[in-house]
Protein backbone atom coordinates (compact mmCIF):
# COMPACT_ATOMS: atom_id res chain seq x y z
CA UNK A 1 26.37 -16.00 68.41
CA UNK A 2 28.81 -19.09 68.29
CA UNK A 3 28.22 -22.02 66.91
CA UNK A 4 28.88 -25.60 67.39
CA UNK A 5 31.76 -27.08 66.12
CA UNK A 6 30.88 -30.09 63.49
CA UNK A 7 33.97 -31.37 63.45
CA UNK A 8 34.21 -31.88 67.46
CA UNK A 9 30.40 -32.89 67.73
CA UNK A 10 30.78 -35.51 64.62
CA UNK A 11 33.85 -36.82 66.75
CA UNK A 12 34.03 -40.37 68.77
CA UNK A 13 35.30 -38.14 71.67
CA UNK A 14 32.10 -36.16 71.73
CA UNK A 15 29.89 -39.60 71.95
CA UNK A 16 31.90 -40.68 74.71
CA UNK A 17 31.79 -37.36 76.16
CA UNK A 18 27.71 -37.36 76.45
CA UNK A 19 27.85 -40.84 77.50
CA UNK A 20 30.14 -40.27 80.15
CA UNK A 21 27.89 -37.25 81.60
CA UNK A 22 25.30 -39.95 81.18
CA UNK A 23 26.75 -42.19 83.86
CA UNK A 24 27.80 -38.87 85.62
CA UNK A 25 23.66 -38.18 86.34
CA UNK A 26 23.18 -41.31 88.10
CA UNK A 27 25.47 -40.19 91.27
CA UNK A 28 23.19 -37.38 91.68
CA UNK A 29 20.40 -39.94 92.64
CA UNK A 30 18.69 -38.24 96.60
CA UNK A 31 20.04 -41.51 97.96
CA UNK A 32 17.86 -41.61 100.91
CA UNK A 33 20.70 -43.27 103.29
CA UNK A 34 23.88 -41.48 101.83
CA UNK A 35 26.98 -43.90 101.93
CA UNK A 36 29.22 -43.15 104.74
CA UNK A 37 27.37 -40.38 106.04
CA UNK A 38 27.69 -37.89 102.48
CA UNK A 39 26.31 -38.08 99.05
CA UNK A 40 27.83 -39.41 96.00
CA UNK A 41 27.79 -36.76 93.43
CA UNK A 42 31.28 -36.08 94.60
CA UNK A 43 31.68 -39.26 91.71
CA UNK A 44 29.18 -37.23 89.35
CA UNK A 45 30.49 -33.70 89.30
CA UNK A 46 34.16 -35.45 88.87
CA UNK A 47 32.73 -37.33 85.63
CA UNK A 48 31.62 -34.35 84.48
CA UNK A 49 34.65 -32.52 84.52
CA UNK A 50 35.91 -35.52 82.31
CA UNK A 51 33.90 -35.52 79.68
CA UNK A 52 33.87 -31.73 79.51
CA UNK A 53 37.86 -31.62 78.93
CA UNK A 54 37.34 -33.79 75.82
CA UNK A 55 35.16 -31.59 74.25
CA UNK A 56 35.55 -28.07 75.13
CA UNK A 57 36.50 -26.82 71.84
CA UNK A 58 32.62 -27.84 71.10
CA UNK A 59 30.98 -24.67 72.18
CA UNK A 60 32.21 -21.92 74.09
CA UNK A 61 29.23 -23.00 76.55
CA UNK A 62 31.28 -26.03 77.36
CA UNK A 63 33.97 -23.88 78.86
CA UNK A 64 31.18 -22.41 81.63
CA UNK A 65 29.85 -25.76 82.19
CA UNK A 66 33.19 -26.58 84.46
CA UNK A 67 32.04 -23.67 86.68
CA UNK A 68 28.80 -25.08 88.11
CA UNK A 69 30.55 -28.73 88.64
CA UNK A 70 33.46 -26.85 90.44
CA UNK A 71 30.85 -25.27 92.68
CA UNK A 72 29.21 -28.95 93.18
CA UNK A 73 32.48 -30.06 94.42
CA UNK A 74 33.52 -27.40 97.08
CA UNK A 75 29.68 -28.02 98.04
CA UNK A 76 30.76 -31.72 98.41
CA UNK A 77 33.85 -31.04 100.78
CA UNK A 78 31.89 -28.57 102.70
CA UNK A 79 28.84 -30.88 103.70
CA UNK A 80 31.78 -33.14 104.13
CA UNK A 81 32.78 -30.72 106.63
CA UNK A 82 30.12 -29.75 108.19
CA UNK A 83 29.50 -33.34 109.54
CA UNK A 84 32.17 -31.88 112.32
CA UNK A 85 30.40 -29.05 113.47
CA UNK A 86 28.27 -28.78 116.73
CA UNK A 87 25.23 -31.47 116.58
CA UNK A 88 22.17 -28.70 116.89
CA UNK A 89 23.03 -26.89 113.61
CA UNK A 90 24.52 -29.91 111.36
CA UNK A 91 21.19 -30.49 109.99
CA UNK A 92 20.53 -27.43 108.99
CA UNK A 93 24.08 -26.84 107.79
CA UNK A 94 23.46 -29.98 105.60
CA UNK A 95 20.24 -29.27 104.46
CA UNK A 96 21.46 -25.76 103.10
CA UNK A 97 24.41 -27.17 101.13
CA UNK A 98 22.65 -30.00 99.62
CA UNK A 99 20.17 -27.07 98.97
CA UNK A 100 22.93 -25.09 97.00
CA UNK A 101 23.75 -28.20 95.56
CA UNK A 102 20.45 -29.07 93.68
CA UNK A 103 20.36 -24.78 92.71
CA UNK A 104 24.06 -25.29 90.99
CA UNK A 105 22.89 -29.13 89.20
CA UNK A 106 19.27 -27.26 88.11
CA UNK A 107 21.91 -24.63 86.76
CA UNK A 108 24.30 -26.80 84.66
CA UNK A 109 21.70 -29.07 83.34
CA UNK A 110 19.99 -26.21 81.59
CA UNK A 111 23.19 -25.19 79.99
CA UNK A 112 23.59 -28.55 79.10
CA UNK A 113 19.93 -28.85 77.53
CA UNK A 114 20.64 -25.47 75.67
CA UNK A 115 23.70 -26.95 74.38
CA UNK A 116 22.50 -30.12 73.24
CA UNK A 117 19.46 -28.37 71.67
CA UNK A 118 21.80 -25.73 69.34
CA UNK A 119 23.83 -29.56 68.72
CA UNK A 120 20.63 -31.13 67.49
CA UNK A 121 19.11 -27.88 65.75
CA UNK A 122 22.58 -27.85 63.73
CA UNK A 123 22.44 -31.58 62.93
CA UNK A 124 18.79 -31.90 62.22
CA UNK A 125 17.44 -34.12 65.17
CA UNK A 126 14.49 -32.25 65.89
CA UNK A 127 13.21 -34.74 68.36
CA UNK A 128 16.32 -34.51 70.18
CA UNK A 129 15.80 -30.97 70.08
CA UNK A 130 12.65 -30.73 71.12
CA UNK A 131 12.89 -33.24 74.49
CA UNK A 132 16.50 -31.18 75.64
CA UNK A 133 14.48 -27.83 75.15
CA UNK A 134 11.86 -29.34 77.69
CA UNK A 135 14.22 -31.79 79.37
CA UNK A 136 16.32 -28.86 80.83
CA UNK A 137 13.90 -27.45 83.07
CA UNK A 138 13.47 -30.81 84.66
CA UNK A 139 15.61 -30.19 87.77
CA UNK A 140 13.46 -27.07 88.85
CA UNK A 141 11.06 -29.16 90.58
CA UNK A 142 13.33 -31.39 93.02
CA UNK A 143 14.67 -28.34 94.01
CA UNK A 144 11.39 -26.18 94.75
CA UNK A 145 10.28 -29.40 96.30
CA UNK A 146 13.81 -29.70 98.70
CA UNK A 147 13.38 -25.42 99.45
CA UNK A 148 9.38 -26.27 100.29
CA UNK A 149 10.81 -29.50 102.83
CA UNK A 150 13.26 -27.48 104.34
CA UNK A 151 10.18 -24.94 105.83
CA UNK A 152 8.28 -27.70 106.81
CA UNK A 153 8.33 -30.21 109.98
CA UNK A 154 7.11 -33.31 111.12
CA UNK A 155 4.26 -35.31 108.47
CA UNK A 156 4.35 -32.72 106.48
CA UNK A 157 8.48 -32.65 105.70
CA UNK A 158 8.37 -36.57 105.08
CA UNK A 159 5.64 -36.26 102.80
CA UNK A 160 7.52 -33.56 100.63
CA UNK A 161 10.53 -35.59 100.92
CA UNK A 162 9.33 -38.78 99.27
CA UNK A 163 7.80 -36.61 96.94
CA UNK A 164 11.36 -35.23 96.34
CA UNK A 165 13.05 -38.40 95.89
CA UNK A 166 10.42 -39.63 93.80
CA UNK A 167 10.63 -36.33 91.39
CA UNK A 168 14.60 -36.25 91.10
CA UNK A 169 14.60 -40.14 90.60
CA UNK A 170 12.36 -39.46 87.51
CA UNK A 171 14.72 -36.54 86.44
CA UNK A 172 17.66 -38.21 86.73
CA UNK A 173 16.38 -40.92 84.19
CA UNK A 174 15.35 -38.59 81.83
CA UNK A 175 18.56 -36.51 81.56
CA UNK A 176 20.21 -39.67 81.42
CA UNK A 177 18.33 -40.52 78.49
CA UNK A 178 18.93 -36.99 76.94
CA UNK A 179 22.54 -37.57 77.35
CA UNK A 180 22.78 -41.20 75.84
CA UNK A 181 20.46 -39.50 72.99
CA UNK A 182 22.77 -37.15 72.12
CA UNK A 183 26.10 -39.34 72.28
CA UNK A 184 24.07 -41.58 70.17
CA UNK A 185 23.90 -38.84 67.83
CA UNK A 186 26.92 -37.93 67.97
CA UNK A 187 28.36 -41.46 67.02
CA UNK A 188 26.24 -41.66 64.57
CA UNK A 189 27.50 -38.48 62.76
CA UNK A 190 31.19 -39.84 63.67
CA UNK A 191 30.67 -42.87 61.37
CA UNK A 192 28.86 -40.94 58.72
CA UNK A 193 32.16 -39.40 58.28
CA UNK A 194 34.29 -41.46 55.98
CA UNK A 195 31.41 -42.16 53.81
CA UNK A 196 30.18 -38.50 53.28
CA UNK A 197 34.54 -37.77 52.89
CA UNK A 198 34.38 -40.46 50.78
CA UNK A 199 31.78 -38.91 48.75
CA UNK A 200 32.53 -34.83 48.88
CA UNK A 201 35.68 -34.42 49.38
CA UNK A 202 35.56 -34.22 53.25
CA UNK A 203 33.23 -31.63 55.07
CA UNK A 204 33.34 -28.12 54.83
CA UNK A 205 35.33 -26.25 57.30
């Protein structure tokens, strides 16, 4: 099993890595009137690809992490798309991408939350631990709550809907918070360097 490179997650570039990804989760707020007719996590999944090229000598997880926000962004173009096909099936087009869309996000955040827990197992945060091994199952219920809407008609669809934005407005903040968590650790660590080299010698390799 591979393990996390200290010297990368110690790093500045790792803290602004996480808080980058931070400010990546807000785009993927269900804004309920999307801004000129699509969505913005076009803005999110670019962020993330960002942050991941600074630290992808971190974990070899880091490395699959690009493939989910990849898929987000051909998902982007193609509800982009789809706004272009016949009237009678958009909807349903849309509906099914920004379906796919929530089953990709629910995918990368818990590889994210598994790599932030191994990050704070190795450093010793076991609070941090412990809320990113419960943190990354967060996006499973927007997205049974979007596949339950998408049956449904009438009352019964808006009610699951607001329900829906409700749920992935409260799971957005908290993975937000996860990620500003773990750049804080991360900075932290990165100026506990000079003294502890200061001290030792430098770290072990």
């Amino acid at each position: 099993m591979s393990e996390i490179n200290a010297e990368v997650m110690r790093s500045r570039s790792c803290a602004r890595a996480f808080r980058t990804m931070m400010w990546a989760f807000l785009f993927f707020l269900p804004l309920p009137i999307p801004v000129a007719g699509v969505r913005p996590d076009l803005v999110g999944w670019l962020l993330v690809l960002v942050a991941l090229r600074s630290v992808v000598r971190l974990h070899p997880t880091v490395r699959s992490l690009r493939t989910p926000a990849m898929i987000g962004l051909v998902l982007w173009v193609s509800r982009l798309l789809v706004r272009h096909v016949a009237t009678e099936t958009q909807e349903q087009f849309s509906l099914a991408l920004y379906l796919a869309t929530w089953a990709v996000l629910t995918v990368f955040v818990w590889k994210v939350g598994s790599l932030v827990a191994e990050m704070a197992a190795q450093a010793g945060a076991t609070a941090l631990r412990s809320s990113a091994s419960w943190r990354r199952w967060l996006c499973v219920g927007p997205f049974l709550l979007l596949a339950l809407g998408a049956e449904l008609s009438g009352k019964a669809q808006l009610l699951v809907g607001f329900l829906f934005l409700l749920a992935a407005t409260c799971v957005v903040s908290l993975l937000m918070g996860l990620m500003a968590s773990t750049a804080r650790m991360c900075a932290q660590a990165s100026q506990a360097v000079p003294e502890e080299e200061g001290l030792s010698g430098g770290f072990d390799a």
